[in-house]
Protein backbone atom coordinates (compact mmCIF):
# COMPACT_ATOMS: atom_id res chain seq x y z
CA UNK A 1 -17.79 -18.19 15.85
CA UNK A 2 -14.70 -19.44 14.16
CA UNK A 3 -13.53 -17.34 11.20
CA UNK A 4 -12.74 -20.63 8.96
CA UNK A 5 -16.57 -21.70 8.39
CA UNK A 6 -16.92 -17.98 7.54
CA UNK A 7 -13.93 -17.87 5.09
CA UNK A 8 -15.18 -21.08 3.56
CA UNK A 9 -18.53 -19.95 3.01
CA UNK A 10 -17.22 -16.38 1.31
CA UNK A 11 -14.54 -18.64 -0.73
CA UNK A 12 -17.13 -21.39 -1.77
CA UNK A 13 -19.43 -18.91 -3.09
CA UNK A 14 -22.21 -20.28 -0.69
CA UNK A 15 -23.25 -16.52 0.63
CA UNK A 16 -22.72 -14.76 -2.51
CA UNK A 17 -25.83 -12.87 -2.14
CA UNK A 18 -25.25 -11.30 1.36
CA UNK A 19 -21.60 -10.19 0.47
CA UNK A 20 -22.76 -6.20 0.49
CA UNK A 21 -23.80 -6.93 3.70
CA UNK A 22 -20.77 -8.89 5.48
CA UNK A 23 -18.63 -6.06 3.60
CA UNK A 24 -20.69 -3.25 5.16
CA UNK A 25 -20.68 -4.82 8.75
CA UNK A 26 -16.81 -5.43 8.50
CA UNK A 27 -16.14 -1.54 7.95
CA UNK A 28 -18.44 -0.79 10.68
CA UNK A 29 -17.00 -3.07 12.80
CA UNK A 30 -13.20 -1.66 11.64
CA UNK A 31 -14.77 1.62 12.76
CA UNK A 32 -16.09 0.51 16.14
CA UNK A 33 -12.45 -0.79 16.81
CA UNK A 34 -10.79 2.41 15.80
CA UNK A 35 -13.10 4.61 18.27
CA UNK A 36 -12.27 2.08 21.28
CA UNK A 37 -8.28 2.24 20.64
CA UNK A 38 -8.52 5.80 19.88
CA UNK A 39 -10.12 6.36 23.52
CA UNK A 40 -6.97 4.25 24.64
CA UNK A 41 -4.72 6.96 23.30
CA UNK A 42 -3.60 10.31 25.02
CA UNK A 43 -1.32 12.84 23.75
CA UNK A 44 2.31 12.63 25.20
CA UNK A 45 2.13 9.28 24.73
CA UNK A 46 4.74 6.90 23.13
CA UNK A 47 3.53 4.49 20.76
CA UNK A 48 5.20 2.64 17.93
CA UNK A 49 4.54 2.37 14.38
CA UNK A 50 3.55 -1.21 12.84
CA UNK A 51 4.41 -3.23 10.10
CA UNK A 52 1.27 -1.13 8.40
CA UNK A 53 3.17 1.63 8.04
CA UNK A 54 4.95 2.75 4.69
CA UNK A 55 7.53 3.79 4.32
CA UNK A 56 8.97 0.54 5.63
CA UNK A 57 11.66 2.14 7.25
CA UNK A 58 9.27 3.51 9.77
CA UNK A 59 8.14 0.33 11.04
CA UNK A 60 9.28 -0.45 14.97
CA UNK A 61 9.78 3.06 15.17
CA UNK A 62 8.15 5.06 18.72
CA UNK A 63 6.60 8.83 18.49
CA UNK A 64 5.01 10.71 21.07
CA UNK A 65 0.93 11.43 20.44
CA UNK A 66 0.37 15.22 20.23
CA UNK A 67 -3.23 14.52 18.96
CA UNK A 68 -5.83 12.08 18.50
CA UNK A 69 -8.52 12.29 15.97
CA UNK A 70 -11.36 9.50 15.65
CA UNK A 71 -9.51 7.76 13.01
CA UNK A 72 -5.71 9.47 12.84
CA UNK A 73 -3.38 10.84 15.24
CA UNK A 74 -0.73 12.99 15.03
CA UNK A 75 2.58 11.74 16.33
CA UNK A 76 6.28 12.92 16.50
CA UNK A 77 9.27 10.63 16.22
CA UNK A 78 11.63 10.29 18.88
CA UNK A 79 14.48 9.72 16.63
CA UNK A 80 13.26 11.65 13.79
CA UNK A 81 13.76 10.19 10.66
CA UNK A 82 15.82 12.46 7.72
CA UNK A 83 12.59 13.32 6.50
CA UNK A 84 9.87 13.03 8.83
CA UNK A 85 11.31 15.85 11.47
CA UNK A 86 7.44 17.60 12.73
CA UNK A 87 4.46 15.95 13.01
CA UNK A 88 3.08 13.29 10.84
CA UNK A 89 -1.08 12.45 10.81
CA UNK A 90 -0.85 9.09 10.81
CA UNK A 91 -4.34 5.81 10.80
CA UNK A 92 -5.05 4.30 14.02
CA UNK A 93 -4.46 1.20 12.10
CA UNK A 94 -0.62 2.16 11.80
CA UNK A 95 -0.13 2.52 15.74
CA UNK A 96 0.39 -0.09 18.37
CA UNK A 97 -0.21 1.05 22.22
């Protein structure tokens, strides 16, 4: 299914009464996604931080996993940053593979 009907229906107001329900199903989808990447990841892996990320100056920047968690890993920079020098438990949603 296209995602424009979808948006159009939320936007017009047509669904109004099920809007709980696409909310809840959209944060356990989220969820579902996380679990899948976060089986993707392995520590002493090299990953880089997104656009998701703040600060800002973090973003494009690659760390080494030295954990993963269901919904957070802990990472390392490989340039470390003047204040990010250890480990930093970062969102799946912040990492790209």
């Amino acid at each position: 299914m296209l995602s424009t009907p979808i948006i159009h229906a939320i936007n017009s107001g047509k669904i109004d009464a099920d809007l709980s329900q696409i909310s809840e199903a959209v944060k356990q989808r989220r969820k579902a996604i996380e679990r899948q990447f976060s089986a993707t990841l392995a520590p002493g892996q090299i990953i880089t931080l997104n656009d998701r990320i703040r600060p800002k100056r973090l973003v494009g920047k690659q760390a080494k996993i030295v954990k993963v968690n269901q919904t957070t890993a802990s990472v390392k920079l490989v340039e470390p940053d003047h204040r990010y020098r250890g480990e930093v438990r970062c969102p799946l949603c912040y990492i790209t593979a």
